[in-house]
Protein backbone atom coordinates (compact mmCIF):
# COMPACT_ATOMS: atom_id res chain seq x y z
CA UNK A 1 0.00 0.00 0.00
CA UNK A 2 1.52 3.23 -1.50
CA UNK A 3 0.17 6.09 0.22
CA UNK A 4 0.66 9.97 -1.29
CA UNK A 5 4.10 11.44 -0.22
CA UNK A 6 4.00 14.49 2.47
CA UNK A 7 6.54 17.02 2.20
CA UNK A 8 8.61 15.94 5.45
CA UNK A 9 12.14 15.15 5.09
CA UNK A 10 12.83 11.95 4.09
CA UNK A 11 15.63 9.72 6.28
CA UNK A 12 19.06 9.29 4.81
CA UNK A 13 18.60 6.35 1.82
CA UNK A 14 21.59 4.86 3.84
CA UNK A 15 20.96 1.09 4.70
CA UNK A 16 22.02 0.88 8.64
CA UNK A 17 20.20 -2.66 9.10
CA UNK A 18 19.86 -5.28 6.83
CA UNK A 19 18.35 -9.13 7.38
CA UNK A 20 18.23 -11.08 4.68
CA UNK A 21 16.73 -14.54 3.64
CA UNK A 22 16.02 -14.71 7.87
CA UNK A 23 15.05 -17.97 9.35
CA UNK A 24 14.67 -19.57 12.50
CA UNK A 25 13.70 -23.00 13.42
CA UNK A 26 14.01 -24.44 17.07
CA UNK A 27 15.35 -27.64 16.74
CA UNK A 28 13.89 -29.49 19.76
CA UNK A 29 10.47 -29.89 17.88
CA UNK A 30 11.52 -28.86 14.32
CA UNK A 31 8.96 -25.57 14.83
CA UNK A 32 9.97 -22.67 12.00
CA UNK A 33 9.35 -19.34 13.80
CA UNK A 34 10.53 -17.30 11.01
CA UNK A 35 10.78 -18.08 7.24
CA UNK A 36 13.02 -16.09 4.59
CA UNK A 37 12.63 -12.67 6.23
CA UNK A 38 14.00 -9.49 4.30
CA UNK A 39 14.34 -6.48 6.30
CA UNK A 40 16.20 -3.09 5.76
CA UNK A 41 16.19 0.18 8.14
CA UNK A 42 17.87 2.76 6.67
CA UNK A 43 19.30 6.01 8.81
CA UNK A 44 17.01 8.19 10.31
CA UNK A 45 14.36 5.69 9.45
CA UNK A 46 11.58 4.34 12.25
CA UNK A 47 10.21 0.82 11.37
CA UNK A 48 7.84 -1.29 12.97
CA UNK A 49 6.27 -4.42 12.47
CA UNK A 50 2.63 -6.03 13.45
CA UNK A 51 1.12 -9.36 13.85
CA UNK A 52 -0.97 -11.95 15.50
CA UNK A 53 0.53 -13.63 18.57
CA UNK A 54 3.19 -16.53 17.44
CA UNK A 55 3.91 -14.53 14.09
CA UNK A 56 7.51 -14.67 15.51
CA UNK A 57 7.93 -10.63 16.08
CA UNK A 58 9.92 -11.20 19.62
CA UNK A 59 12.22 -13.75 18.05
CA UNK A 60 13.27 -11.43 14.84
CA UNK A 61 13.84 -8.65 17.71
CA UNK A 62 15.49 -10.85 19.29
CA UNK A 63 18.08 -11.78 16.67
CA UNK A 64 18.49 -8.39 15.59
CA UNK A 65 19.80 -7.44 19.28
CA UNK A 66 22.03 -10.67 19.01
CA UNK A 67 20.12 -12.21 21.96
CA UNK A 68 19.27 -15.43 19.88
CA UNK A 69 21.38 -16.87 16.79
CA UNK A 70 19.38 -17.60 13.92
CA UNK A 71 19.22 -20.72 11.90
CA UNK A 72 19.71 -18.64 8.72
CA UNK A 73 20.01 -16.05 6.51
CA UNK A 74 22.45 -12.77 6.96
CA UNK A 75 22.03 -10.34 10.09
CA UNK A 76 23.89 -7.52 9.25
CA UNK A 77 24.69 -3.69 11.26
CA UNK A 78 26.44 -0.74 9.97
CA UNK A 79 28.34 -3.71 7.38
CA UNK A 80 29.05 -5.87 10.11
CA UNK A 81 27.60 -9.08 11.02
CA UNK A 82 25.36 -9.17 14.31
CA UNK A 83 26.67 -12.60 15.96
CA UNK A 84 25.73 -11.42 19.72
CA UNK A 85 24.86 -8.30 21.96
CA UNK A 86 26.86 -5.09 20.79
CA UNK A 87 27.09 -1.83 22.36
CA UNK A 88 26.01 -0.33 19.02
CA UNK A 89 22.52 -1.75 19.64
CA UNK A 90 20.00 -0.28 21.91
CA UNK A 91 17.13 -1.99 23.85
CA UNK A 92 14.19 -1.49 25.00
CA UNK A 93 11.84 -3.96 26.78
CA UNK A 94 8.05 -4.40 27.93
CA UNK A 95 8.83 -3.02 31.53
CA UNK A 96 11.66 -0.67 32.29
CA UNK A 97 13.76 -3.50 34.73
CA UNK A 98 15.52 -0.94 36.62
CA UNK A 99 17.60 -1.78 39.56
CA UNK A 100 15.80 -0.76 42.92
CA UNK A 101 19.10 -0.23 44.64
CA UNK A 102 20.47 2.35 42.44
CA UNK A 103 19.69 6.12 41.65
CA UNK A 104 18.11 7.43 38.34
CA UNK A 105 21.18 8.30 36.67
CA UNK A 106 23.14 5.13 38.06
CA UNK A 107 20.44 3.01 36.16
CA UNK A 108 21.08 5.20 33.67
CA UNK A 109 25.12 4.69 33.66
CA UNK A 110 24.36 1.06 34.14
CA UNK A 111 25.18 -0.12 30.41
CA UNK A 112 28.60 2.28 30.81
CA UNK A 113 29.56 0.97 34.65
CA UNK A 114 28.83 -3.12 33.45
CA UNK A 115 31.23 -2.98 30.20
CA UNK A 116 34.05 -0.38 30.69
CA UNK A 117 33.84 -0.13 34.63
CA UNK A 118 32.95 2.47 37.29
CA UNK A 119 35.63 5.37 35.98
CA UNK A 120 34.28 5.55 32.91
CA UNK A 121 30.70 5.51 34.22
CA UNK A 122 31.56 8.36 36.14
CA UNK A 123 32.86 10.33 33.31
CA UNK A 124 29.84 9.79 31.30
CA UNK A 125 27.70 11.65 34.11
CA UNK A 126 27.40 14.70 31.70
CA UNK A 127 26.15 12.93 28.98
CA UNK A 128 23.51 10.96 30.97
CA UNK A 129 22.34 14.11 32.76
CA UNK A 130 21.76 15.16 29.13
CA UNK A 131 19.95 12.45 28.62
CA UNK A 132 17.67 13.11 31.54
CA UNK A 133 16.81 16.47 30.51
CA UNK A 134 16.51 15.40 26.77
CA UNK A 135 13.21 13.29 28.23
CA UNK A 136 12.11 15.88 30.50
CA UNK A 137 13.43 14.03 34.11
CA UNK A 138 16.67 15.89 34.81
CA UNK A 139 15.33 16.76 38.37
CA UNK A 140 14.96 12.58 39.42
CA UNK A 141 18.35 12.05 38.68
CA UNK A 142 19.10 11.61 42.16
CA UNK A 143 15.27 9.43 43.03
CA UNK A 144 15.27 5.89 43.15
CA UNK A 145 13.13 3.43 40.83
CA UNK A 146 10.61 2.53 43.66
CA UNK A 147 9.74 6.27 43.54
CA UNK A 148 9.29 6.77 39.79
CA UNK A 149 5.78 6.68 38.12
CA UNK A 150 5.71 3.92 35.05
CA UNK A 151 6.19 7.13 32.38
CA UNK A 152 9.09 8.32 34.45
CA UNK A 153 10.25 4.84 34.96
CA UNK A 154 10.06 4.21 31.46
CA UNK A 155 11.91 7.59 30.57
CA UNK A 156 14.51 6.59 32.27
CA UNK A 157 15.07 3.42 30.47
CA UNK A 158 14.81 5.40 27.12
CA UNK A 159 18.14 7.47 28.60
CA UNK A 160 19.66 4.12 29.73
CA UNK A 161 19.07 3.11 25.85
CA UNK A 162 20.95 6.08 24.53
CA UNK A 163 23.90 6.38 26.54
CA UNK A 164 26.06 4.50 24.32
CA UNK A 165 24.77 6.30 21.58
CA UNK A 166 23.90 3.21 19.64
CA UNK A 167 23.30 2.77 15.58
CA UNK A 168 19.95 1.57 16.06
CA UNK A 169 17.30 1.30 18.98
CA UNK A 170 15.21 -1.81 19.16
CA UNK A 171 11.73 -1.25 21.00
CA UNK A 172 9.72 -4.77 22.48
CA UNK A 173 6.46 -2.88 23.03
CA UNK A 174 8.07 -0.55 25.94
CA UNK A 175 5.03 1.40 26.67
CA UNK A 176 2.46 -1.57 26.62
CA UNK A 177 2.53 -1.43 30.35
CA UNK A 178 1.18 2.25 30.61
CA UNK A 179 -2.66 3.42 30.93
CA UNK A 180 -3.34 5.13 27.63
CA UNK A 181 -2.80 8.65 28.15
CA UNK A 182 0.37 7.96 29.46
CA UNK A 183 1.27 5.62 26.55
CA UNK A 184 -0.04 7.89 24.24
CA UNK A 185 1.90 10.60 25.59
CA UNK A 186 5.16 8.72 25.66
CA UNK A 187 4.60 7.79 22.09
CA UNK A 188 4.97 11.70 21.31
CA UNK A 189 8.21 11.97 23.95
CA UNK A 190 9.73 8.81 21.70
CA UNK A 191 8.49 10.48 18.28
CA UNK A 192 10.07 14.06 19.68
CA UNK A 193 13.64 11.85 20.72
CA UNK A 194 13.68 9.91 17.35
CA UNK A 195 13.49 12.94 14.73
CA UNK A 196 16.07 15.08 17.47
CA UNK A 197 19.08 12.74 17.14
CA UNK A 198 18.11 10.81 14.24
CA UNK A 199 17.76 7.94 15.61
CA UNK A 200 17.24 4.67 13.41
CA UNK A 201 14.37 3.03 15.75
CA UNK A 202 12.63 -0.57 14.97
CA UNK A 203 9.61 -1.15 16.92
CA UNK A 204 7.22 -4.09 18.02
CA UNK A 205 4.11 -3.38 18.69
CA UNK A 206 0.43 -5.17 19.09
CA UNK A 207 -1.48 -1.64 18.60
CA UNK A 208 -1.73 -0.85 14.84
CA UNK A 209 -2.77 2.80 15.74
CA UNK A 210 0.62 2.81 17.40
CA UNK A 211 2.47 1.39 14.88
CA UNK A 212 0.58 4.08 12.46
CA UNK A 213 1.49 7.30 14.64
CA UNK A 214 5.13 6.44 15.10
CA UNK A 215 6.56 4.66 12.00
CA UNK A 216 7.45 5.51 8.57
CA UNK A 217 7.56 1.49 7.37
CA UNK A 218 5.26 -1.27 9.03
CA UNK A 219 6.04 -4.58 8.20
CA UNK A 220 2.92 -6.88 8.45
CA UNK A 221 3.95 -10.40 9.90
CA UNK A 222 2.02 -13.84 8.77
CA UNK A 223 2.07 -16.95 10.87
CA UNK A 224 3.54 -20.59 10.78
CA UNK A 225 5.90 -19.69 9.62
CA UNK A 226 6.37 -16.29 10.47
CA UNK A 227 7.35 -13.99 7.38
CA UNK A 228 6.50 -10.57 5.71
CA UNK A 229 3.67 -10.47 4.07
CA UNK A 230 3.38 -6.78 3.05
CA UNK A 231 5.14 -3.18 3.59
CA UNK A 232 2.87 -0.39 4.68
CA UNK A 233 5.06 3.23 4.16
CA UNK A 234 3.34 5.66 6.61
CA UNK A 235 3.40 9.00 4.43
CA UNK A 236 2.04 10.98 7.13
CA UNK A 237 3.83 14.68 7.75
CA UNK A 238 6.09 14.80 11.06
CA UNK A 239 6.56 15.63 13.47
CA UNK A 240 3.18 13.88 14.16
CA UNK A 241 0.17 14.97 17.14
CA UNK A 242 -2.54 12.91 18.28
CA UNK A 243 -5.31 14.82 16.61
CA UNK A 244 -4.20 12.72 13.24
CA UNK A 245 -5.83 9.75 14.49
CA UNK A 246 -9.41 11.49 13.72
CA UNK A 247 -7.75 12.02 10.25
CA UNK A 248 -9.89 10.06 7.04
CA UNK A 249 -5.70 9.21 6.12
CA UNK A 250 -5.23 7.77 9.34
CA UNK A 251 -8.11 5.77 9.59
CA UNK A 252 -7.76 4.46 5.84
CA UNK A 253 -4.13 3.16 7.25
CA UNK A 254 -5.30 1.68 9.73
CA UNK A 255 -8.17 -0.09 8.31
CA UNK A 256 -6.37 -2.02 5.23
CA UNK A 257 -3.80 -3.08 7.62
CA UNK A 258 -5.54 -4.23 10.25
CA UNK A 259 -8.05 -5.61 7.20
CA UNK A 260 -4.93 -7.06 5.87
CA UNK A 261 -3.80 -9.16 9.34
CA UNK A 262 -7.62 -10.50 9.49
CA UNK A 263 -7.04 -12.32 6.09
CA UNK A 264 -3.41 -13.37 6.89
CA UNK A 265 -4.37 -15.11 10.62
CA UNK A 266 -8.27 -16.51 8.62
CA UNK A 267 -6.28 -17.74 5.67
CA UNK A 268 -8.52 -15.58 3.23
C-alpha cells in the first residue's frame, strides 16, 4: 500500500540494518518461527512491524539485538555481522527493569559501569544528565526506581538506551505497560527523541494505531511460519500529534492493515 508522499524530510537512503533470507527454526520440535525474512532500516528511518501472537515478532527482535542466533540467513549492522549483543545496539523492553538499589542516573550509567567499569561511568555523568533532561526528568536524577511513576520509569530506560549512543534502537512494546494517556503521551516523547538525534528506531508493537502514529515502514507479519507479508510506508507529515488519528488518512491506514492481518491469521 503506496500512500501519497507528504513534504517531510525523508531519512538518509543509507541502509544501517539489513536481514536477509532470515530464518529460524528451534530444533527441539523442528517448529519454523521465522521463514526467509528481508528487512532493511535505513538512517534516520523508524520501522515497525505487526502481527498476531506466534507470528515470531519477539524472536526477529530478538536476533536483531544478538540475543538469539538464527538458523539462517544474513544479520547484518552498519556492514558488520550481528553474531551477539553489541554496544552499538539499543534496547528497549516491555517493563523498564531498573535496579531498585540504584539512583536514576546510576540506572542510567548502568550499560557504561557493566562494560568499561565504574571510571568511565563516572565520566559519562554529563552525557547521561543530558539524557535526563533530553526526556524531561533531569530533576529525578538523584530518586530511586521505587519512587518513579511507570512514564518516568520508562523515561529513564529510554536514557539508559541512549547512553552508548547506539546505531539503532530496538523497541519490544516498551510502553504496553502504561494506561493510555500515558502511553499515548510517551509515544509523542519517543516520536520528539527519534526525529532530534536521528535515531534509526525498529519497533514491536500489538497496537496498529501505534504502529501508524510512530513509524514511517510497518512490516505486516504472517504466521507458521512467520514472514512478511506486506510493507505499509506511513506518508504521514512529522513531526506527528494525536489529533491525526481522527484524520480520514489515518483511519484508511489503519483499516487495510488491520483488514490485511484478518485475512493473513483466517487464511482468506
Amino acid at each position: 500500500m503506496q500512500l501519497p508522499a507528504d513534504q517531510s524530510e525523508p531519512a538518509e537512503a543509507r541502509p544501517v540494518y539489513q536481514i536477509e533470507r532470515l530464518s529460524k527454526t528451534y530444533g527441539r520440535n523442528g517448529f519454523t518461527a521465522l521463514k526467509d525474512v528481508d528487512l532493511t532500516l535505513n538512517k534516520g528511518e523508524f520501522g515497525a512491524v505487526i502481527g498476531s501472537s506466534g507470528c515470531g515478532k519477539s524472536t526477529m527482535l530478538k536476533i536483531m539485538a544478538g540475543l538469539l542466533p538464527p538458523s539462517s540467513g544474513r544479520v547484518m549492522l552498519e556492514g558488520k555481522p550481528v553474531l551477539g549483543p553489541r554496544r552499538d545496539i539499543g534496547m528497549m523492553f516491555q517493563q523498564a527493569t531498573l535496579l531498585p538499589w540504584k539512583t536514576t542516573l546510576g540506572n542510567v550509567l548502568l550499560p557504561i559501569e557493566m562494560r568499561d567499569g565504574k571510571a568511565a561511568a563516572r565520566a559519562a555523568e554529563g552525557r547521561a544528565r543530558d539524557l535526563l533532561e533530553l526526556v524531561g526528568i533531569g530533576r529525578a536524577e538523584s530518586i530511586y526506581p521505587g519512587e518513579l511513576s511507570g512514564g518516568m520509569a520508562q523515561r529513564a530506560a529510554i536514557c539508559r538506551m541512549l547512553i552508548s549512543d547506539p546505531a539503532v534502537l530496538l523497541l519490544d512494546e516498551p510502553f504496553s505497560a502504561l494506561d493510555e494517556l500515558t502511553r499515548d503521551f510517551m509515544n509523542m516523547e519517543l516520536q520528539r527523541i527519534c526525529l532530534e538525534r536521528r535515531a534509526t528506531t525498529f519497533l514491536v508493537t500489538h497496537s496498529i494505531p501505534e504502529a501508524v502514529i510512530l513509524a514511517d515502514r510497518i512490516y505486516i507479519m504472517d504466521a507458521n511460519p512467520g514472514r512478511v507479508a506486506e510493507i505499509v510506508d506511513i506518508d504521514l507529515p512529522r513531526p506527528r500529534n494525536l489529533d491525526m488519528i481522527n484524520t480520514t488518512k489515518f483511519g484508511d491506514i489503519v483499516h487495510h492493515i488491520r483488514e490485511k492481518l484478518g485475512k493473513e491469521a483466517f487464511g482468506t
